[in-house]
Protein backbone atom coordinates (compact mmCIF):
# COMPACT_ATOMS: atom_id res chain seq x y z
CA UNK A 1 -158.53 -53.39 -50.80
CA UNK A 2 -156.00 -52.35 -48.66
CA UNK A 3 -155.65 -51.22 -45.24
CA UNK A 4 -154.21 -48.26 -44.13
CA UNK A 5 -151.85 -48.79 -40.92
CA UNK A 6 -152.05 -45.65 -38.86
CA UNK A 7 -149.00 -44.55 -36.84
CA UNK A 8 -149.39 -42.95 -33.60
CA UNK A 9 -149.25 -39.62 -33.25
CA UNK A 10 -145.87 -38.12 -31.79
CA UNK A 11 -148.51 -36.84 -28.66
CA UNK A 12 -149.50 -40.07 -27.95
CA UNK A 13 -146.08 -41.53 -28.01
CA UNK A 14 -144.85 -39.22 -25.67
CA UNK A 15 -148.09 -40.17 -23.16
CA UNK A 16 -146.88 -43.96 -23.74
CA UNK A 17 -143.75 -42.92 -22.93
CA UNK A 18 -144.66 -40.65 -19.61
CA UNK A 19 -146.96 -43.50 -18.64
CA UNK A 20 -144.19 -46.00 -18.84
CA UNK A 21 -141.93 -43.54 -16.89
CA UNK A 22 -144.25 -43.01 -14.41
CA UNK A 23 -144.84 -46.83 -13.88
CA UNK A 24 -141.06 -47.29 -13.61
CA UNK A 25 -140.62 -45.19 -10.99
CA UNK A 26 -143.05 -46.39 -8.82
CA UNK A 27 -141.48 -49.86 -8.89
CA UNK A 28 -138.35 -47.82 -8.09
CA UNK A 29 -140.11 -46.30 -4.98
CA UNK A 30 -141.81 -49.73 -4.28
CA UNK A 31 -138.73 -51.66 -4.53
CA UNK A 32 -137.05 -48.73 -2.42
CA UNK A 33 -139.37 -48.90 0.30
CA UNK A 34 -139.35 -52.37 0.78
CA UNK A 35 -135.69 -52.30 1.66
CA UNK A 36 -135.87 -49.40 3.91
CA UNK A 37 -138.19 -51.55 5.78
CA UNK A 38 -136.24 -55.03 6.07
CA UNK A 39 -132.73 -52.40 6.59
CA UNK A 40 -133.98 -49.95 9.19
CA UNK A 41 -134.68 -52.91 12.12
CA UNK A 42 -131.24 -54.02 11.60
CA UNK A 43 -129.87 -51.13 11.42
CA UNK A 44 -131.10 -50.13 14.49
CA UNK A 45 -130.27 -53.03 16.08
CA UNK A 46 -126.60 -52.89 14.88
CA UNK A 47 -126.32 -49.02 16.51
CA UNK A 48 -127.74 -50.58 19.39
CA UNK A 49 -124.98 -53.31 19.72
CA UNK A 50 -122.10 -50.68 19.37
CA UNK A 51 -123.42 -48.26 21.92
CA UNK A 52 -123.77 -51.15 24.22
CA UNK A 53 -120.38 -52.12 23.77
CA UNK A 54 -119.05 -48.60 23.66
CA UNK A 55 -120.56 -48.53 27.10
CA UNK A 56 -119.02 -51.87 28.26
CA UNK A 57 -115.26 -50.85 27.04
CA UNK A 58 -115.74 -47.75 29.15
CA UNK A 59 -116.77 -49.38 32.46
CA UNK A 60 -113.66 -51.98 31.97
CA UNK A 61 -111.41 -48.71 31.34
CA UNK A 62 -112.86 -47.13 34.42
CA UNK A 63 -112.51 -50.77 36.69
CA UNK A 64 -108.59 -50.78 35.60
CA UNK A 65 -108.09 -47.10 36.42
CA UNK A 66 -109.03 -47.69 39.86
CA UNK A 67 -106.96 -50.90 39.35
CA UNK A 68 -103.75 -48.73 38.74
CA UNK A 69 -104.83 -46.14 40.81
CA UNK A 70 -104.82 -48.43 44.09
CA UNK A 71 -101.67 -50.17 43.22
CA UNK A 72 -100.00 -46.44 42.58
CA UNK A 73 -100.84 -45.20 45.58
CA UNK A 74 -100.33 -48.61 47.68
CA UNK A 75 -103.36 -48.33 49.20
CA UNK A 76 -107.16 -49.56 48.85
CA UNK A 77 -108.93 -47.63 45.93
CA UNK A 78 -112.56 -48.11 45.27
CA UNK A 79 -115.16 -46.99 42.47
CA UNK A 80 -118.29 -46.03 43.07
CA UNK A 81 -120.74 -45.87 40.61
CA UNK A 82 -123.92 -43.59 40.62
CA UNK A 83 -126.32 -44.31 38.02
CA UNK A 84 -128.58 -41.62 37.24
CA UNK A 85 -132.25 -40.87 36.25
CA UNK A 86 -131.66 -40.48 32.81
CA UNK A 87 -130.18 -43.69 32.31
CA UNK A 88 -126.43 -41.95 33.03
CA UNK A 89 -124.29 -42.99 35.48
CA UNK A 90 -121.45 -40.89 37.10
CA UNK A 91 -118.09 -42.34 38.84
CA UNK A 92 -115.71 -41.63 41.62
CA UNK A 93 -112.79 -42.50 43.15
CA UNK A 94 -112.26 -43.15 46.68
CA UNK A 95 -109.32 -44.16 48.95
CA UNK A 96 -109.33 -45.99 51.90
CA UNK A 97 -108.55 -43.65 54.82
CA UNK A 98 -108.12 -45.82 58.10
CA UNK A 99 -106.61 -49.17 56.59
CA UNK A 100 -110.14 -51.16 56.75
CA UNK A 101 -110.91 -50.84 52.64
CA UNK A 102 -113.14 -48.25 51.35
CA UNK A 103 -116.63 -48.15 52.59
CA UNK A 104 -119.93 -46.47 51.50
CA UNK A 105 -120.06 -45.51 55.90
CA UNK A 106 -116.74 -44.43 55.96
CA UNK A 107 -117.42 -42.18 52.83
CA UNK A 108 -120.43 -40.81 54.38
CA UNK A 109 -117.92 -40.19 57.73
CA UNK A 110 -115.06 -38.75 55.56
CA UNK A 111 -113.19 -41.10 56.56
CA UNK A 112 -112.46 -42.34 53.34
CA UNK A 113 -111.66 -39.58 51.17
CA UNK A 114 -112.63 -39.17 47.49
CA UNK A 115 -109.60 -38.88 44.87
CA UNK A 116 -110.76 -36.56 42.47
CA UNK A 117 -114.61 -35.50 41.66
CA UNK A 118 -117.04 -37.26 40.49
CA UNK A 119 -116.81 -38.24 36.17
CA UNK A 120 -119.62 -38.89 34.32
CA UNK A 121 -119.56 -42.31 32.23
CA UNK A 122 -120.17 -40.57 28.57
CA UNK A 123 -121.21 -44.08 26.87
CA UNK A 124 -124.02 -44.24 29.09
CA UNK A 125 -127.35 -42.68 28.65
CA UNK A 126 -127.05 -43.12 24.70
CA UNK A 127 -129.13 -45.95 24.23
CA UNK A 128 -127.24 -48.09 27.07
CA UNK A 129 -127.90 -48.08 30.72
CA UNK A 130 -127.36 -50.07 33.61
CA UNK A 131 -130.34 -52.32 34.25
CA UNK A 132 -132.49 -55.69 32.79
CA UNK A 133 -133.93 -56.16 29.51
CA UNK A 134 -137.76 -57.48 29.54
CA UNK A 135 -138.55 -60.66 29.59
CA UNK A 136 -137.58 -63.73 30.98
CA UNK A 137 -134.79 -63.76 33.43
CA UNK A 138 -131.29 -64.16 32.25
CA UNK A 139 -128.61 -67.26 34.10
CA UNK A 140 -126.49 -66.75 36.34
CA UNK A 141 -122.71 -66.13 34.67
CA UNK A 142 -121.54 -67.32 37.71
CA UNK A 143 -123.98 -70.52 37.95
CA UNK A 144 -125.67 -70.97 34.67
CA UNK A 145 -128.04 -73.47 36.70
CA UNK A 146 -130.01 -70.82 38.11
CA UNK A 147 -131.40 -67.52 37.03
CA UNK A 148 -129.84 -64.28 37.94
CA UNK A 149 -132.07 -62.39 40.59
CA UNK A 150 -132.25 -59.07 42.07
CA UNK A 151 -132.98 -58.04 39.35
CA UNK A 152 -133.41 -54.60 40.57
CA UNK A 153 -129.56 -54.43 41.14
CA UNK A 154 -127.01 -54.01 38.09
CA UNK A 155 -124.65 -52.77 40.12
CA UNK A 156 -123.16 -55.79 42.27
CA UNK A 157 -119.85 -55.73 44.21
CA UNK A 158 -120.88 -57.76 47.60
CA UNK A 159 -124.30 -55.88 47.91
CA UNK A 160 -122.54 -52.59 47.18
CA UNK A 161 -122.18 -49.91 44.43
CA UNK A 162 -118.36 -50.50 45.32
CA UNK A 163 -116.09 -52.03 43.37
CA UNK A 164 -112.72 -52.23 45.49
CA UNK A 165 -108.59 -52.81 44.45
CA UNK A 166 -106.15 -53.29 46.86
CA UNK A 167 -102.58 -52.37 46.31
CA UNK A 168 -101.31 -55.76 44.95
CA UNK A 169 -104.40 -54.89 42.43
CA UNK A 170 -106.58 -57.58 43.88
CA UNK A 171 -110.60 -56.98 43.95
CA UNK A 172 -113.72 -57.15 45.19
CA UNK A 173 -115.39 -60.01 42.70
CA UNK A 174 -118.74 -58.31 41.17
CA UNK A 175 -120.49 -57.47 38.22
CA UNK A 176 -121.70 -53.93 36.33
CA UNK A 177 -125.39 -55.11 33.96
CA UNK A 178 -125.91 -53.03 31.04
CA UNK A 179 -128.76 -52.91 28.65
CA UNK A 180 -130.17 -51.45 25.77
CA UNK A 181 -133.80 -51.74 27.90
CA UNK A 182 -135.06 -53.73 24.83
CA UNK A 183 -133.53 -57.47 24.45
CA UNK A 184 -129.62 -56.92 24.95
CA UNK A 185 -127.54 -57.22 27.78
CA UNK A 186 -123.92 -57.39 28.44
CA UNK A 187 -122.02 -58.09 32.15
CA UNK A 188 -118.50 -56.59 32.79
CA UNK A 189 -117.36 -58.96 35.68
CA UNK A 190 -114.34 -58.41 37.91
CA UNK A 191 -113.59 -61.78 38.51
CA UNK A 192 -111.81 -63.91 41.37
CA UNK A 193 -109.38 -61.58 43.47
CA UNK A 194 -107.06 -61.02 40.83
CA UNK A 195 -108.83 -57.91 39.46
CA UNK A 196 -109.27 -58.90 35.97
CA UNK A 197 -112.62 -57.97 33.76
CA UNK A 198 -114.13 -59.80 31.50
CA UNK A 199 -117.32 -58.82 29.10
CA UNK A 200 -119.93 -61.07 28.66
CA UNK A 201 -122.86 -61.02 26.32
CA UNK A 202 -126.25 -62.50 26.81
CA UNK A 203 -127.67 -64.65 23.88
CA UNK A 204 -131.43 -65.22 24.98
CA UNK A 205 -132.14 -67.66 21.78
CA UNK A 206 -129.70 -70.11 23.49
CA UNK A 207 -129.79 -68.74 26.85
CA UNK A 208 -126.06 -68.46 27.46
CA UNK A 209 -123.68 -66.09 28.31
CA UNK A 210 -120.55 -65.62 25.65
C-alpha cells in the first residue's frame, strides 16, 4: 500500500517563506547593530582627534601672526589669550608702547596699546578647549622626569596669558594646553627665543609626549 506524499499548500509556503524573511532580517539588524556599536566609539574618538588638532593649527597660526606682526612693525608684539566660559577662547594683539615689552599692567595703563580688537579662536569651544584631561598627571615636555603641575594653568608664557615677539621675531618660551576634557591633550610650545612652535601630543599608554 502506498503512501500518499502531500505537498504543502502554496499558503503555507508563503508563511515558510515570510518566516524565513523575517528571520533574515533580524540577523541583518543584529549584525547591523553590533557594528554601530564597536564604530560609533571610534568614530567619536576620531572627530575628537581632528577638532583637537583643528584647534592646535589655529593657535600656531595665531602665535606666527603675532610673530610677523612684531617683526613688521619693529617693535614688541604680544598675544593675549582669553579663554572663555564656554570652553572658547578669544585673542588680541598688543604692542609694546614705552620700549619695556608688552605687559598685562601696561595694558591695563594703556600704555601698551591693542592692535586691532579682540578675535575669537573659532576651533575652540567645539569639542576642544584649553585645559587638563582627567586623570593622572601628564610629564613635563620640557622635563619628562617630573609631572607637569599647575594644572589649573593651560595658558603658560612666564606666569602670563602673554605670549611675546620681539622684532628680530624672538619669544617669550611658553606653552598653550588643549584638551578634549576626556583623555586627549595636545601642547603648542613656543620654544627657546627663536619663536618657533611646535605641537606635541600626549600618549598616556606610554606616558610620552610625541
Amino acid at each position: 500500500m502506498g503512501v500518499a506524499l502531500q505537498l504543502p499548500s502554496k499558503n503555507s509556503t508563503m508563511r515558510l517563506q515570510q518566516g524565513f524573511q523575517l528571520i533574515e532580517l533580524l540577523t541583518v539588524l543584529a549584525i547591523l547593530g553590533l557594528a554601530a556599536a564597536v564604530s560609533v566609539p571610534q568614530i567619536v574618538s576620531a572627530i575628537a582627534g581632528v577638532r583637537l588638532r583643528s584647534a592646535a593649527s589655529e593657535l600656531v597660526s595665531t602665535l606666527r601672526l603675532a610673530r610677523s606682526e612684531a617683526i613688521e612693525r619693529s617693535a614688541n608684539v604680544a598675544v593675549r589669550f582669553e579663554p572663555k566660559p564656554n570652553g572658547n577662547a578669544t585673542f588680541t594683539l598688543f604692542r609694546d608702547g614705552d620700549d619695556d615689552g608688552v605687559l598685562n599692567a601696561d595694558i591695563a595703563a594703556g600704555v601698551d596699546r591693542a592692535v586691532g580688537p579682540p578675535r575669537r579662536l573659532a576651533a575652540l569651544g567645539q569639542g576642544a578647549r584649553f585645559g587638563f584631561p582627567r586623570g593622572t598627571p601628564p610629564t613635563d615636555p620640557g622635563d619628562p622626569r617630573r609631572p607637569l603641575d599647575r594644572l589649573d594653568d593651560p595658558i603658560r608664557f612666564n606666569n602670563s596669558n602673554l605670549a611675546s615677539f620681539d622684532p628680530l621675531g624672538g619669544s617669550t618660551p611658553g606653552s598653550l594646553y588643549l584638551t578634549d576634557g576626556v583623555d586627549r591633550l595636545v601642547a603648542v610650545r613656543v620654544v627657546g627665543r627663536t619663536g618657533r612652535v611646535r605641537v606635541l601630543t600626549w600618549a598616556a599608554s606610554s606616558r610620552r609626549w610625541h
